[in-house]
N, C-alpha and C. Protein backbone atom coordinates (compact mmCIF):
# COMPACT_ATOMS: atom_id res chain seq x y z
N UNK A 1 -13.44 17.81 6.14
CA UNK A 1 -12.93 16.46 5.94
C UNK A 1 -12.29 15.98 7.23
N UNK A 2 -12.48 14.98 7.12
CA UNK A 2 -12.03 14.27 9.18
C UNK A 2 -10.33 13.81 8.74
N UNK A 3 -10.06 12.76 9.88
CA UNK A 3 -8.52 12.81 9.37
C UNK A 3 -8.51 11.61 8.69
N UNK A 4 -9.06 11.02 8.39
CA UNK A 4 -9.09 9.84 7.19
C UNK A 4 -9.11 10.15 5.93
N UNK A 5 -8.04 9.53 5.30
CA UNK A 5 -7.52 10.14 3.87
C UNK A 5 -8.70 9.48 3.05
N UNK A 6 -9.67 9.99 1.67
CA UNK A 6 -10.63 9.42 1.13
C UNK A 6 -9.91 9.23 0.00
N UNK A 7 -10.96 8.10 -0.76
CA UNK A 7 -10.65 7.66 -2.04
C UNK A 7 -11.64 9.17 -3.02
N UNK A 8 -10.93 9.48 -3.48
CA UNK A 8 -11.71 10.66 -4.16
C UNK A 8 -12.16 10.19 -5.53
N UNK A 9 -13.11 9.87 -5.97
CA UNK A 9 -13.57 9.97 -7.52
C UNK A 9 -13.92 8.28 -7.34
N UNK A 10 -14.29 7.69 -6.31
CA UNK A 10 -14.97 6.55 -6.15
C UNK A 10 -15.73 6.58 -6.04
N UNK A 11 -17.18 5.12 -6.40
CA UNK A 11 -18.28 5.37 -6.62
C UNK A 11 -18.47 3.70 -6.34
N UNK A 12 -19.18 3.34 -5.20
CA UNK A 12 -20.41 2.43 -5.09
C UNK A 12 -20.88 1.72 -6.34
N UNK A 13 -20.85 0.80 -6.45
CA UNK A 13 -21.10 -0.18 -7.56
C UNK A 13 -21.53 -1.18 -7.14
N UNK A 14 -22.53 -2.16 -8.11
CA UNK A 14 -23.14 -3.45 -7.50
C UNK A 14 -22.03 -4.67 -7.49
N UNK A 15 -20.92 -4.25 -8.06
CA UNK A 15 -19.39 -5.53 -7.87
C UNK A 15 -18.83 -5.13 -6.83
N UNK A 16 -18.89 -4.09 -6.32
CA UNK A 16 -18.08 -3.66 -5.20
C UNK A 16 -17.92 -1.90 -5.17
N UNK A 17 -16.89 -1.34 -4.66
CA UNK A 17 -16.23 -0.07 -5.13
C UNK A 17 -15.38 0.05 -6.10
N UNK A 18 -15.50 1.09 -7.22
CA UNK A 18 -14.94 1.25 -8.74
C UNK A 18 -14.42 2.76 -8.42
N UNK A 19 -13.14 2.38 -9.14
CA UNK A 19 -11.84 3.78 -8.76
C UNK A 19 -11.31 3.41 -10.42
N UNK A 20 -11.48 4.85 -11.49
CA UNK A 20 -11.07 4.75 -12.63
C UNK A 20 -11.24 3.07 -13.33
N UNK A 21 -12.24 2.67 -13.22
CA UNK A 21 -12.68 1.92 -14.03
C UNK A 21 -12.40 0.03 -13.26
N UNK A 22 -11.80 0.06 -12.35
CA UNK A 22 -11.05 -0.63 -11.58
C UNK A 22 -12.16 -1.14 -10.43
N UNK A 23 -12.34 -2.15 -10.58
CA UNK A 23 -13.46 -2.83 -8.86
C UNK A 23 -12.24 -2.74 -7.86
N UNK A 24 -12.47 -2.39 -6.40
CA UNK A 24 -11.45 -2.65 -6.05
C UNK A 24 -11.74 -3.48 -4.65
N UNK A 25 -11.21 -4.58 -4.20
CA UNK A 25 -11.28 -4.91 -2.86
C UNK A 25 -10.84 -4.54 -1.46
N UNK A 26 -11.33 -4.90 -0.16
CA UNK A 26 -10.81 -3.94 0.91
C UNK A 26 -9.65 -4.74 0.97
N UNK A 27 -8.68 -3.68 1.81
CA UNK A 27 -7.48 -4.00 2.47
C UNK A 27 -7.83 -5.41 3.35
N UNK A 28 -6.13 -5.91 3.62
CA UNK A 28 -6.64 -7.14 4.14
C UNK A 28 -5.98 -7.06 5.83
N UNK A 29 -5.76 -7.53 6.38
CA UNK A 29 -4.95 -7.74 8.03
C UNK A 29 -3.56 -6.77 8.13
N UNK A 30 -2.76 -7.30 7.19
CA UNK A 30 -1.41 -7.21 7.05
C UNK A 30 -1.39 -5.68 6.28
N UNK A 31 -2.18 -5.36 6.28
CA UNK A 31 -2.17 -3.57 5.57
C UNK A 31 -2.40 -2.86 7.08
N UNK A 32 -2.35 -2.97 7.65
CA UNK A 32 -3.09 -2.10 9.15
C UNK A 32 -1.30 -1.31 9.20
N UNK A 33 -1.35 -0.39 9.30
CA UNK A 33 -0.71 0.68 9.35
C UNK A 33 0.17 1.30 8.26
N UNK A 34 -0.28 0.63 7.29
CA UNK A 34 0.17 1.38 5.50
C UNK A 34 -0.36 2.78 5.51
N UNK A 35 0.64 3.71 5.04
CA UNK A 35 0.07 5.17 4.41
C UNK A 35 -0.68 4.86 3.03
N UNK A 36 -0.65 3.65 2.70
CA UNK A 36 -1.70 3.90 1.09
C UNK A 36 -2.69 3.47 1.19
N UNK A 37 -3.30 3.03 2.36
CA UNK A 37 -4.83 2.87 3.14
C UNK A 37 -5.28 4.17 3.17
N UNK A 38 -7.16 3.95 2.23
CA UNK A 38 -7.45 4.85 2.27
C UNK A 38 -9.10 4.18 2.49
N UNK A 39 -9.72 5.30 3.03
CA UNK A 39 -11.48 5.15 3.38
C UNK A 39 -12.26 5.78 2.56
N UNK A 40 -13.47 4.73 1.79
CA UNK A 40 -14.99 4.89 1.37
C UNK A 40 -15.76 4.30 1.95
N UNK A 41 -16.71 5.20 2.40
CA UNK A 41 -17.96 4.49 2.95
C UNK A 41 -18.06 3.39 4.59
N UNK A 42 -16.58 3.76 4.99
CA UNK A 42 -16.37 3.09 6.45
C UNK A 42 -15.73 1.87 5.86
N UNK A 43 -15.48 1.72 4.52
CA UNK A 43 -14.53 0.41 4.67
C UNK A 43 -13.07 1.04 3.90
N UNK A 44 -11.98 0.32 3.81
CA UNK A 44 -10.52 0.66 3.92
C UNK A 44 -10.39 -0.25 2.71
N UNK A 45 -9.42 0.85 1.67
CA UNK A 45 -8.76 0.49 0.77
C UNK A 45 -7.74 0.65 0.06
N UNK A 46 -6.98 -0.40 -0.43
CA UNK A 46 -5.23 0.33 -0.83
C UNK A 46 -5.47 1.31 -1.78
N UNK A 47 -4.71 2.68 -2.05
CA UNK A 47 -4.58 3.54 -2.72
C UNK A 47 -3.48 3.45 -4.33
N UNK A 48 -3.05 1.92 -3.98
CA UNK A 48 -1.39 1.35 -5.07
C UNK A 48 -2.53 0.06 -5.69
N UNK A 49 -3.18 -0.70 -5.11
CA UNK A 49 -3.21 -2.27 -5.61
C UNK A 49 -4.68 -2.25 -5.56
N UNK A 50 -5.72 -3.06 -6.28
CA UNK A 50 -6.87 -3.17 -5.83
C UNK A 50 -7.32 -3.98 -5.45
N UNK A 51 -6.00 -5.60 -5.67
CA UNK A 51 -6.27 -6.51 -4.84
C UNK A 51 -5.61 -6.52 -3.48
N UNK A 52 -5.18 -6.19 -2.85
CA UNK A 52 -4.18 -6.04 -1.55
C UNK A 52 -4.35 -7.51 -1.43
N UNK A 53 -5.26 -8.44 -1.44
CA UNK A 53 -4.54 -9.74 -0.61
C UNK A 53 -3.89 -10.44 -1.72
N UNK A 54 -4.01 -10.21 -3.14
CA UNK A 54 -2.61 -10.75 -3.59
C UNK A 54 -1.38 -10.64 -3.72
N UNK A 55 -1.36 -9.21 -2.90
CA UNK A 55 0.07 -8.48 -2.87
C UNK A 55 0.99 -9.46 -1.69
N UNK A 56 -0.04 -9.88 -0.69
CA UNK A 56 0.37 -10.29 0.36
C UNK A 56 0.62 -12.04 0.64
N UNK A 57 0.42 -12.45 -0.78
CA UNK A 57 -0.03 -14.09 -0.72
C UNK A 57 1.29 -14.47 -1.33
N UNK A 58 2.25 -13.73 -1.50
CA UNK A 58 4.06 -14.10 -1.67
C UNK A 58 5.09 -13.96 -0.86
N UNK A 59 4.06 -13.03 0.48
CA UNK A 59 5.27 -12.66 1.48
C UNK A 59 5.07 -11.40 1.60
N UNK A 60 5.55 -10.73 1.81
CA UNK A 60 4.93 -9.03 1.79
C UNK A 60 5.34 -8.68 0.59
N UNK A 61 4.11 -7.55 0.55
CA UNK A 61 3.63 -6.49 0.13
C UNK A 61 4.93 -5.73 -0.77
N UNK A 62 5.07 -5.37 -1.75
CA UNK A 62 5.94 -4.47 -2.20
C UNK A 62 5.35 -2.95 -2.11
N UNK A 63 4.10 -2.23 -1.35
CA UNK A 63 3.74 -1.00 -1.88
C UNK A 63 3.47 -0.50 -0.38
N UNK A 64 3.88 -1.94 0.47
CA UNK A 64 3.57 -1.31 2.05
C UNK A 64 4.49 -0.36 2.31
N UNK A 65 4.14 0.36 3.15
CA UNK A 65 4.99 1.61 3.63
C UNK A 65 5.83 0.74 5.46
N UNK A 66 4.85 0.17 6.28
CA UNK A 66 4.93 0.26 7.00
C UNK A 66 5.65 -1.27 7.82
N UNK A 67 6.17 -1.98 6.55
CA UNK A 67 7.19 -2.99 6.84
C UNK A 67 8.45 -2.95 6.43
N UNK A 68 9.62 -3.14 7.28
CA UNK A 68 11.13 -3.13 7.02
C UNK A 68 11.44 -3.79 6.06
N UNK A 69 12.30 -2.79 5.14
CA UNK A 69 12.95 -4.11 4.00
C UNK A 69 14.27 -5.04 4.62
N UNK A 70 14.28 -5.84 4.55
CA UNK A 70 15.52 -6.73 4.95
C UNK A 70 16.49 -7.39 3.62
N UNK A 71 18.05 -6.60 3.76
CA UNK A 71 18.70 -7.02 2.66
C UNK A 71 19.15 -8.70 2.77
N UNK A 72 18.96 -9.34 1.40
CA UNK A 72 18.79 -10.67 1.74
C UNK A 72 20.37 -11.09 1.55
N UNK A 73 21.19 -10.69 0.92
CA UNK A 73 22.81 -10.61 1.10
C UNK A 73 23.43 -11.21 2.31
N UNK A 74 22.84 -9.88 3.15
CA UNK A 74 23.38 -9.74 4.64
C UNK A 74 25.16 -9.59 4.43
N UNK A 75 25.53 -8.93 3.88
CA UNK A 75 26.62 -7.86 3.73
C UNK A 75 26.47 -6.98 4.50
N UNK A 76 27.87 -6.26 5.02
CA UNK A 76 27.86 -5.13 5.67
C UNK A 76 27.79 -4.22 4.14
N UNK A 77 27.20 -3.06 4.65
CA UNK A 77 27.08 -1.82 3.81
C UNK A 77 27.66 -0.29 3.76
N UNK A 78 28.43 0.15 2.88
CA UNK A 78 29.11 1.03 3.14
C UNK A 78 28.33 2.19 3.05
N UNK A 79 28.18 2.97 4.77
CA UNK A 79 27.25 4.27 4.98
C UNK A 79 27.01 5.57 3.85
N UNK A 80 28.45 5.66 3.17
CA UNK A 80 27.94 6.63 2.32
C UNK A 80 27.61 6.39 1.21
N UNK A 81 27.95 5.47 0.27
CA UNK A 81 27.50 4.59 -0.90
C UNK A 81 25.90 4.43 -0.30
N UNK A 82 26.02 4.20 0.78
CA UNK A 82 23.83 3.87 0.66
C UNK A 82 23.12 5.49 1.03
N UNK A 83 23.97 5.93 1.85
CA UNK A 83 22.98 7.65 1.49
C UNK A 83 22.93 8.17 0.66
N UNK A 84 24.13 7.79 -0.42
CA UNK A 84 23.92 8.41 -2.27
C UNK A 84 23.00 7.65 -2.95
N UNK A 85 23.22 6.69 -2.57
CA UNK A 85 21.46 5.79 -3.36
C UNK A 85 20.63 6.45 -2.98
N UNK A 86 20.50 6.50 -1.46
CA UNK A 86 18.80 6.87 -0.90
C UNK A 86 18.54 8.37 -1.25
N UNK A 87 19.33 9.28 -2.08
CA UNK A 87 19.35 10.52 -1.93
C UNK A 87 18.75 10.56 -3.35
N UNK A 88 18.96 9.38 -4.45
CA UNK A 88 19.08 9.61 -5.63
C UNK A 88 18.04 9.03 -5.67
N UNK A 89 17.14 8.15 -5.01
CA UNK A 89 15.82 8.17 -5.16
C UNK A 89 15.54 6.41 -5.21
């Protein structure tokens, strides 16, 4: 296997590519460096959504890996109160 993560248990279909029963469409621009991009057949697809460009038609993505969340508050944050969140999942 090369280093491109595959869609495993996908299958070529005349609507497109079908993953558990699901058509799914390719990734769109704004996915280019997501870990849930994955490859069939030389084209790229989300591994979370099967539409990716409607994920992206509100603003970003909630399943991207590879964009900053920005708190919309804009409060300062107390360091250890947020490492007990981030610890707790």
């Amino acid at each position: 296997m090369s280093d491109e993560r595959m869609l495993e248990g996908a299958v070529k279909t005349a609507e497109g590519v079908e993953l558990n029963g699901m058509v799914m469409a390719p990734v769109v621009e704004q996915c280019d460096g997501c870990d849930r991009v994955r490859s069939f057949e030389g084209e790229k697809f989300c591994s979370s959504y099967p539409f990716p460009a409607k994920k992206w038609a509100q603003g970003n993505c909630n399943f991207a890996t590879h964009v900053a969340r920005v708190t919309a508050s804009g409060k300062k944050v107390n360091p250890l109160k947020a490492s007990k969140r981030a610890a707790r999942g």
